[in-house]
C-alpha atoms as a PDB file:
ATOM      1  CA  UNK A   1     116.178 132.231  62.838  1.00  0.00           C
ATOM      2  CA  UNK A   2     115.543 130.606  66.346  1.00  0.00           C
ATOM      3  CA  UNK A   3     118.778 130.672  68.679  1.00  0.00           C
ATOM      4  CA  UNK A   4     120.760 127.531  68.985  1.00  0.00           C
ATOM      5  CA  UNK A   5     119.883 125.689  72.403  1.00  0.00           C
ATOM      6  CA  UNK A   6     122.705 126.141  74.633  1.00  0.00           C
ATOM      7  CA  UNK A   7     124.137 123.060  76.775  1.00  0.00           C
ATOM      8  CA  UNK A   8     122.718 124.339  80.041  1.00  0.00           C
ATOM      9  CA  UNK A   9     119.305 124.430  78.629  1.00  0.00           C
ATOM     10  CA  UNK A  10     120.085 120.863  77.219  1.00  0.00           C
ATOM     11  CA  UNK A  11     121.528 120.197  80.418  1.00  0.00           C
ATOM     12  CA  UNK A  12     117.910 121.501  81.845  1.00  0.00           C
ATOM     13  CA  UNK A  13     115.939 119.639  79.454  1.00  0.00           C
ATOM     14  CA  UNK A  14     117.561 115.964  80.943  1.00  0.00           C
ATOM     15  CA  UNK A  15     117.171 116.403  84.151  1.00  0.00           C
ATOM     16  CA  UNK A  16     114.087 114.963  84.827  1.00  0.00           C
ATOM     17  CA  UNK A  17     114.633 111.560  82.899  1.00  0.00           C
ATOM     18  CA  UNK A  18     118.496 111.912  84.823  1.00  0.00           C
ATOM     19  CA  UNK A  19     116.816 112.031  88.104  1.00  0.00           C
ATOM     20  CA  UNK A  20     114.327 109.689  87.075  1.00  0.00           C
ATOM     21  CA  UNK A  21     117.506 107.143  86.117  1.00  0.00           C
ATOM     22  CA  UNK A  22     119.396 107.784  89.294  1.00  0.00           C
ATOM     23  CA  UNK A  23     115.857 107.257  91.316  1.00  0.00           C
ATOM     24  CA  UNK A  24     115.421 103.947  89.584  1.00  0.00           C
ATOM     25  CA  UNK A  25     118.751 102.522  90.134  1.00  0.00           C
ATOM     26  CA  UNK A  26     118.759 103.327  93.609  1.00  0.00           C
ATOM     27  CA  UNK A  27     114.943 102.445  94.251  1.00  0.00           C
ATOM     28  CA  UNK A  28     116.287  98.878  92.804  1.00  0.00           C
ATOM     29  CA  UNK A  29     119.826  98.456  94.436  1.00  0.00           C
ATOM     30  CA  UNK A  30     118.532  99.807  98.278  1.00  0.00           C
ATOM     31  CA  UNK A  31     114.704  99.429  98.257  1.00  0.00           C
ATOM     32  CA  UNK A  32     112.069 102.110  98.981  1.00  0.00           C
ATOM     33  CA  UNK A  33     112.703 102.832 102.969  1.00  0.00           C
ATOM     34  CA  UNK A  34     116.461 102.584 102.068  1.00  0.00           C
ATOM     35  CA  UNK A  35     117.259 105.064  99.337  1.00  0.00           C
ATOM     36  CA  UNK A  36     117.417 109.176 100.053  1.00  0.00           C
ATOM     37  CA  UNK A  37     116.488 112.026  97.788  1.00  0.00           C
ATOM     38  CA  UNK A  38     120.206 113.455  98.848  1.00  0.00           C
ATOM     39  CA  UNK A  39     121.739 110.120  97.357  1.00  0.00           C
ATOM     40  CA  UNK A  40     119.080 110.473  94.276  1.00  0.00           C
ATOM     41  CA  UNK A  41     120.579 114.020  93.685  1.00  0.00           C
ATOM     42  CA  UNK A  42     123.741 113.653  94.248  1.00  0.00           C
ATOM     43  CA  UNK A  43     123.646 110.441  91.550  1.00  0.00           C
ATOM     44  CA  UNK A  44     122.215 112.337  89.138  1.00  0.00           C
ATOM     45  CA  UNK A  45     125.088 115.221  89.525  1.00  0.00           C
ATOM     46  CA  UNK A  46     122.322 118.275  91.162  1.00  0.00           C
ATOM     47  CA  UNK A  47     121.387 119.729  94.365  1.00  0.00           C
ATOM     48  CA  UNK A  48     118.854 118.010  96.784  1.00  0.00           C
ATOM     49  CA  UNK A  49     117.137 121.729  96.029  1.00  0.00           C
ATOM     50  CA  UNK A  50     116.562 121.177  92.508  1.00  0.00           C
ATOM     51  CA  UNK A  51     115.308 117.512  92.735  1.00  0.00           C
ATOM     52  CA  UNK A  52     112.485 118.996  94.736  1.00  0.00           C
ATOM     53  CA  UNK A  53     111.387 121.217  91.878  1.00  0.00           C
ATOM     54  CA  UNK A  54     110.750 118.844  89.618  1.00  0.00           C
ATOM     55  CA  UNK A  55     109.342 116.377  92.341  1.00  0.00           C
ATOM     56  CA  UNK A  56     108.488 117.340  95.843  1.00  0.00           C
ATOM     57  CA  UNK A  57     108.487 114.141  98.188  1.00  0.00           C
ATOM     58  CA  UNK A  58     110.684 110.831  97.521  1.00  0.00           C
ATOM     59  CA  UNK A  59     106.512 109.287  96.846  1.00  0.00           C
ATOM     60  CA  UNK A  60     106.238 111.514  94.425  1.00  0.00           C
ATOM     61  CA  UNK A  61     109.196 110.962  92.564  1.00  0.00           C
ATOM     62  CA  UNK A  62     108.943 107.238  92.841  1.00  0.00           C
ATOM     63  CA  UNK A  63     105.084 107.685  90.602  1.00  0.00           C
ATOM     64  CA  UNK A  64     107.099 109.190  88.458  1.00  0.00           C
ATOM     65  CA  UNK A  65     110.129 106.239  87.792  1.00  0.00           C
ATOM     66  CA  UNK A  66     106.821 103.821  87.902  1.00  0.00           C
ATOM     67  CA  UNK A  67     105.267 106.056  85.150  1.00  0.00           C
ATOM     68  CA  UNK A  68     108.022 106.181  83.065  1.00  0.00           C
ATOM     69  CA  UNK A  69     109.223 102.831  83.050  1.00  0.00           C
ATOM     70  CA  UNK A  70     106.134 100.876  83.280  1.00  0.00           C
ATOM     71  CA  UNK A  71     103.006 102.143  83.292  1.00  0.00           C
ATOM     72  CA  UNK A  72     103.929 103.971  79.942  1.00  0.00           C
ATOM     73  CA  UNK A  73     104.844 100.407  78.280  1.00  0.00           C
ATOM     74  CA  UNK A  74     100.693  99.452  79.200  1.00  0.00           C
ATOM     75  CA  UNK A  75      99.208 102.480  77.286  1.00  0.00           C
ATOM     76  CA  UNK A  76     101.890 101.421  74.311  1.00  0.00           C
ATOM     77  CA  UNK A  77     100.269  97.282  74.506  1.00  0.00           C
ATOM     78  CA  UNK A  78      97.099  98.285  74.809  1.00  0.00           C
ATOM     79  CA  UNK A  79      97.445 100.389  71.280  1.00  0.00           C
ATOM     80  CA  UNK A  80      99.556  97.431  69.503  1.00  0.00           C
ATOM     81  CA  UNK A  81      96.559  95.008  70.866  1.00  0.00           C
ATOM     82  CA  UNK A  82      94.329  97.165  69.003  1.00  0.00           C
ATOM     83  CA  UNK A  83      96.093  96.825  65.585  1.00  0.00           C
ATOM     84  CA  UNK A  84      97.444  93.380  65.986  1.00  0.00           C
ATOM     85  CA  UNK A  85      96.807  91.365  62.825  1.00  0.00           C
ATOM     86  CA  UNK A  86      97.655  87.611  63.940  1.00  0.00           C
ATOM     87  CA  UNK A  87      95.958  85.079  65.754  1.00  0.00           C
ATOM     88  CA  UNK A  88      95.855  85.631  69.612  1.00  0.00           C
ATOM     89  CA  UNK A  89      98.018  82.544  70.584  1.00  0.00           C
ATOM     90  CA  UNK A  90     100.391  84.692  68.736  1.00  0.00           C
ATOM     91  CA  UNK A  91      99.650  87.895  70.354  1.00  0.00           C
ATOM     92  CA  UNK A  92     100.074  86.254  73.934  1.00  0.00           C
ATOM     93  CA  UNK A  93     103.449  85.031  73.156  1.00  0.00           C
ATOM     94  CA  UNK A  94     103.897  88.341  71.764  1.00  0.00           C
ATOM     95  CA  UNK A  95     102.643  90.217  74.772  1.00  0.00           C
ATOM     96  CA  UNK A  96     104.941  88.043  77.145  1.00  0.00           C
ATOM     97  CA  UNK A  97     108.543  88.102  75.350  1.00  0.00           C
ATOM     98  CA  UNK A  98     107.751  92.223  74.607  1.00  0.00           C
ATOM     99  CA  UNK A  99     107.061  92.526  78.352  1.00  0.00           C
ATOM    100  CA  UNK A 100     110.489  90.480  79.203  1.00  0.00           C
ATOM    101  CA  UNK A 101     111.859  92.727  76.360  1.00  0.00           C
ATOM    102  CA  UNK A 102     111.102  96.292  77.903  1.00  0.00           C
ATOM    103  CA  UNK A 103     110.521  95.751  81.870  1.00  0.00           C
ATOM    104  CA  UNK A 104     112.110  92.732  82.708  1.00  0.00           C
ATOM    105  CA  UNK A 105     115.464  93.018  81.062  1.00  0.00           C
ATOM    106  CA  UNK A 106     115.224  96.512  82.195  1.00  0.00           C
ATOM    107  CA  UNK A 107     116.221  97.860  85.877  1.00  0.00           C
ATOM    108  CA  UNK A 108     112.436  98.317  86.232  1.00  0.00           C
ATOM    109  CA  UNK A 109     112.278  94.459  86.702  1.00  0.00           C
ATOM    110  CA  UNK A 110     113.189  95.229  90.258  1.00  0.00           C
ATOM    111  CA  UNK A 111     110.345  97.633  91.186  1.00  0.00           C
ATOM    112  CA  UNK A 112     107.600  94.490  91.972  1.00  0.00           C
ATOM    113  CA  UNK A 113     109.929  92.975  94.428  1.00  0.00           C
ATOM    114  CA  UNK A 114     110.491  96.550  95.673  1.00  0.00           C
ATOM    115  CA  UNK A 115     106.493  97.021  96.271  1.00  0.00           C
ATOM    116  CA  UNK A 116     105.741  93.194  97.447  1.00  0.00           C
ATOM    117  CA  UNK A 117     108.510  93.613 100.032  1.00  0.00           C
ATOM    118  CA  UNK A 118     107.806  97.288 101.624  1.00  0.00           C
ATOM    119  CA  UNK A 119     103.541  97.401 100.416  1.00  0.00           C
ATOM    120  CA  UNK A 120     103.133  96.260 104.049  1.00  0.00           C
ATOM    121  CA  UNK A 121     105.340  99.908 105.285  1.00  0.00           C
ATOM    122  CA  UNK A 122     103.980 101.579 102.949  1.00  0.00           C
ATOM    123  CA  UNK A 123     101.047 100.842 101.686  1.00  0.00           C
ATOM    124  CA  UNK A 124     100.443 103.731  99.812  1.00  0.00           C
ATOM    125  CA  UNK A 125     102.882 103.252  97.036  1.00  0.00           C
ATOM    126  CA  UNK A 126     101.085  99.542  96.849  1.00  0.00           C
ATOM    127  CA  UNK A 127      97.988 101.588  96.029  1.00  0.00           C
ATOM    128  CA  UNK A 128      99.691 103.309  93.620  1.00  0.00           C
ATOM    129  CA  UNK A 129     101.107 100.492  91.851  1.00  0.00           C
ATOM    130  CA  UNK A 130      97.836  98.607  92.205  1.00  0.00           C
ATOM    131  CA  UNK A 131      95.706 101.446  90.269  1.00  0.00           C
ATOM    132  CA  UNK A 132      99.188 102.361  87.730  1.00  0.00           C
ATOM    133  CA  UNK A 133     100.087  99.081  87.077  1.00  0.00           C
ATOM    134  CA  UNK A 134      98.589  96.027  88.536  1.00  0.00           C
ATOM    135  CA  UNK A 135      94.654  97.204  87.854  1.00  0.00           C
ATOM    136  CA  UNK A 136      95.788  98.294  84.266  1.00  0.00           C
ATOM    137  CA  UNK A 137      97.733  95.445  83.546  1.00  0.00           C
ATOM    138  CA  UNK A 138      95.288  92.613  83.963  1.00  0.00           C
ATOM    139  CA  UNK A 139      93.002  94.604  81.813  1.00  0.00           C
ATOM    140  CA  UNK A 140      95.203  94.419  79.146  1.00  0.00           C
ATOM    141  CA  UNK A 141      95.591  90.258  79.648  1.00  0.00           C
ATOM    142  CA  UNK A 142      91.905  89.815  79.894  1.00  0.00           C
ATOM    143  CA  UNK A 143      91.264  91.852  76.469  1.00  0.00           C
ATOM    144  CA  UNK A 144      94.312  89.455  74.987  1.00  0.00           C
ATOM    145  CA  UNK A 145      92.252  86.449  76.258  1.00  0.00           C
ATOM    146  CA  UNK A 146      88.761  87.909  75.479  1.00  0.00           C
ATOM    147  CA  UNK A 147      89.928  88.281  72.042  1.00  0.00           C
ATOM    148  CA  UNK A 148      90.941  84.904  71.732  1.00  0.00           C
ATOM    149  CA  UNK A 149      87.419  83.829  73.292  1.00  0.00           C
ATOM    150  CA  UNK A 150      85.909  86.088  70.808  1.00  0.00           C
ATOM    151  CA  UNK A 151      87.500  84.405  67.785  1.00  0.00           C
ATOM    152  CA  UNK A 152      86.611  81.238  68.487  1.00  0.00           C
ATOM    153  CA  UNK A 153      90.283  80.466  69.243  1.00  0.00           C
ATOM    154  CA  UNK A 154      90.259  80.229  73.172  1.00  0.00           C
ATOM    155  CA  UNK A 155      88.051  77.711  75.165  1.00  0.00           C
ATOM    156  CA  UNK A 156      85.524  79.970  77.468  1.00  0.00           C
ATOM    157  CA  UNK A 157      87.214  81.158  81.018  1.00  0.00           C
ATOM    158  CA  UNK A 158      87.069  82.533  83.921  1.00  0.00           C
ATOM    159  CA  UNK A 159      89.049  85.644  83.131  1.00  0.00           C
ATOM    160  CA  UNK A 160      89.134  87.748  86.208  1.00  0.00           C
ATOM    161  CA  UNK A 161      91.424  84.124  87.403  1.00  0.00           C
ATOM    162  CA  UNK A 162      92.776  83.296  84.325  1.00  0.00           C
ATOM    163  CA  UNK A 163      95.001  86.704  83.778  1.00  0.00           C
ATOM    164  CA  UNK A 164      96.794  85.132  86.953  1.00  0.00           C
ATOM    165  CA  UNK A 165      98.474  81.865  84.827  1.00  0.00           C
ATOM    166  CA  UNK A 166     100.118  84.531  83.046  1.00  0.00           C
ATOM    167  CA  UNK A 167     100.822  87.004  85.622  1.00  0.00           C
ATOM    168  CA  UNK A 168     102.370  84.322  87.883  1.00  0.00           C
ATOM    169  CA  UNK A 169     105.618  83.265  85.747  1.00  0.00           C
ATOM    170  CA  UNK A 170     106.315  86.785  85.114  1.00  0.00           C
ATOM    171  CA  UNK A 171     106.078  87.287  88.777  1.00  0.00           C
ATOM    172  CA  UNK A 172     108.524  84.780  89.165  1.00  0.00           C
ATOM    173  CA  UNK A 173     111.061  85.512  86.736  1.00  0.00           C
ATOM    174  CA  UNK A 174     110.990  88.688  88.218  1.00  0.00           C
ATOM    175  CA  UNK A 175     111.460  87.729  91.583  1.00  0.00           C
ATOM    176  CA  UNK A 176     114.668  84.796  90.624  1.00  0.00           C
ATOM    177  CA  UNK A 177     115.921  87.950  88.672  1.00  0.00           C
ATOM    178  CA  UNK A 178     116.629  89.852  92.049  1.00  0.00           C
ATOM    179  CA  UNK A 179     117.317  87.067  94.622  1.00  0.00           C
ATOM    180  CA  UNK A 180     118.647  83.866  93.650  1.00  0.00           C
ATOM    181  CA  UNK A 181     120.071  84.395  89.902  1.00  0.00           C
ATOM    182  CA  UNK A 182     122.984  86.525  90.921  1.00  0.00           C
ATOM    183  CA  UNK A 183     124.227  83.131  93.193  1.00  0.00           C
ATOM    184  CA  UNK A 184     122.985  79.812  91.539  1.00  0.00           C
ATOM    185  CA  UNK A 185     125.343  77.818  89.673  1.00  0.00           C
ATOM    186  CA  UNK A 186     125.444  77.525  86.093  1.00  0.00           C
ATOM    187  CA  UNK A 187     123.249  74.463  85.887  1.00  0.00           C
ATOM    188  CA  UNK A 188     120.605  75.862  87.880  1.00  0.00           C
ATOM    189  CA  UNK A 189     120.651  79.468  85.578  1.00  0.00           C
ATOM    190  CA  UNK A 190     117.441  80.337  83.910  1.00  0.00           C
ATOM    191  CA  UNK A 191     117.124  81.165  80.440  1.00  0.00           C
ATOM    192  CA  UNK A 192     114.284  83.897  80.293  1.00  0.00           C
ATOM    193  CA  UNK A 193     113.077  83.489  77.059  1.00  0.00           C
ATOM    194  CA  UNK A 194     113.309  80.151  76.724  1.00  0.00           C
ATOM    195  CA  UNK A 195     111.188  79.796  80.478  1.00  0.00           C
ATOM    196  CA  UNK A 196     108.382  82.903  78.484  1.00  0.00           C
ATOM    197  CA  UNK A 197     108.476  80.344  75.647  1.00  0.00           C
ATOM    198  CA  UNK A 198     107.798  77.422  77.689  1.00  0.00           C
ATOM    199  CA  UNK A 199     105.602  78.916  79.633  1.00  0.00           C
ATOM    200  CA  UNK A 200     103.227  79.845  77.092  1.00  0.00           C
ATOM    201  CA  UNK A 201     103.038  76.626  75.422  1.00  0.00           C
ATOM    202  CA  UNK A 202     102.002  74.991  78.455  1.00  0.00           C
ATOM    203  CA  UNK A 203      99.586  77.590  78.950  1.00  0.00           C
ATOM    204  CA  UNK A 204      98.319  77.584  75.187  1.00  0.00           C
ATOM    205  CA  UNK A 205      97.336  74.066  75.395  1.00  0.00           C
ATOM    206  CA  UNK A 206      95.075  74.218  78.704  1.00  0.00           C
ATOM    207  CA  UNK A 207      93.326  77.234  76.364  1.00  0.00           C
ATOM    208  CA  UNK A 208      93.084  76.455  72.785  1.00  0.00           C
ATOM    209  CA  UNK A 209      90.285  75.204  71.344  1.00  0.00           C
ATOM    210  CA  UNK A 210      91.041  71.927  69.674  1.00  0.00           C
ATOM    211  CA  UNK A 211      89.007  69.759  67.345  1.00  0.00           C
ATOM    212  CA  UNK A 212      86.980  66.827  68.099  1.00  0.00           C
ATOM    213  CA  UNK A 213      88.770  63.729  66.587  1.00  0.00           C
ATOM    214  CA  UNK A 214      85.942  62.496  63.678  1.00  0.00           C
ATOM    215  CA  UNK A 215      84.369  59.686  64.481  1.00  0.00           C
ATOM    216  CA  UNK A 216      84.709  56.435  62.227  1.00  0.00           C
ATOM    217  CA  UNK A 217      82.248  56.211  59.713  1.00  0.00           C
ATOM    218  CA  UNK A 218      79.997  52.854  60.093  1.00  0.00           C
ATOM    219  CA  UNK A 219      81.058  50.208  57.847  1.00  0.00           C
END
């Protein structure tokens, strides 16, 4: 009969997702440049020594929030695109509330205005983002649009340009998140899923194929 696990090797077994937590909410709340590994340890309740075992460099450790909380939730679209069963206006609605649903309602919302406002410092985490997340995700949009193309639902596009009217009120929402909604006044408050739903209607009718009104037959 296998030993109970004791609470330090429970405690053990967290620590890496309890680092990765602290990391995130500090990453968000100071910035990149900002936030020290001795603040990330001391959040998550363990020495600055032990941090660096399970990641050696504050880069290093901020791959591995980006991992976690984002680049995971592409490999997890990419399978549900694969087994989605409705039609692909569906699926892009779909695509764009889930996103809201698990990143942007999420502390990880605040990681692409970390990146666009230090890439120019430190341009290697941009790289990184660009090949985890950015690269990956408008691969994922264009096989969401493709698909649509392919069924005969979508009007032909230019795809590599097209991912970017989807990308751009994401972007946006994203960026209102972490600047101006904490201040503006009631009337001036964004509902997110009401803007996603919006959003995508407008979008759906510049790409849906529509029918040809029939002509009137001759009398």
């Amino acid at each position: 009969m296998p030993s109970p696990i004791t609470k330090r090797e429970r405690r053990k077994e967290d620590r890496p997702g309890e680092l990765l937590d602290a990391a995130l909410a500090l990453f968000v709340e100071k910035g990149f440049a900002a936030t020290r590994v001795e603040e990330v340890a001391a959040r998550a309740g363990v020495s600055k020594g032990t941090l660096f075992l399970y990641y050696p460099s504050k880069e290093e450790l901020f791959k591995a929030v980006v991992r976690e909380t984002i680049a995971g939730r592409l490999t997890e679209w990419n399978q549900e695109l694969d087994e989605f069963q409705g039609d692909s206006a569906e699926l892009l609605r779909y695509c764009m509330q889930s996103w809201w649903e698990r990143i942007g309602m999420t502390d990880a919302s605040g990681i692409t205005k970390l990146v666009m406002g230090e890439s120019g410092t430190f341009p290697e985490i941009a790289a990184f983002y660009q090949q985890e997340v950015i690269g990956p995700g408008h691969d994922l949009l264009k096989r969401v649009l493709q698909r649509g193309i392919d069924r005969g639902e979508f009007q032909t596009m230019e795809l590599e340009y097209a991912v970017y009217s989807l990308i751009a009120p994401m972007i946006f929402l994203l960026m209102w998140k972490h600047s101006m909604a904490p201040c503006c006044p009631p009337s001036q408050r964004i509902d997110p899923i009401t803007f996603i739903d919006t959003q995508v209607d407008l979008l759906l009718r510049g790409m849906l194929i529509r029918p040809h009104p029939t002509e009137p037959s001759a009398p």
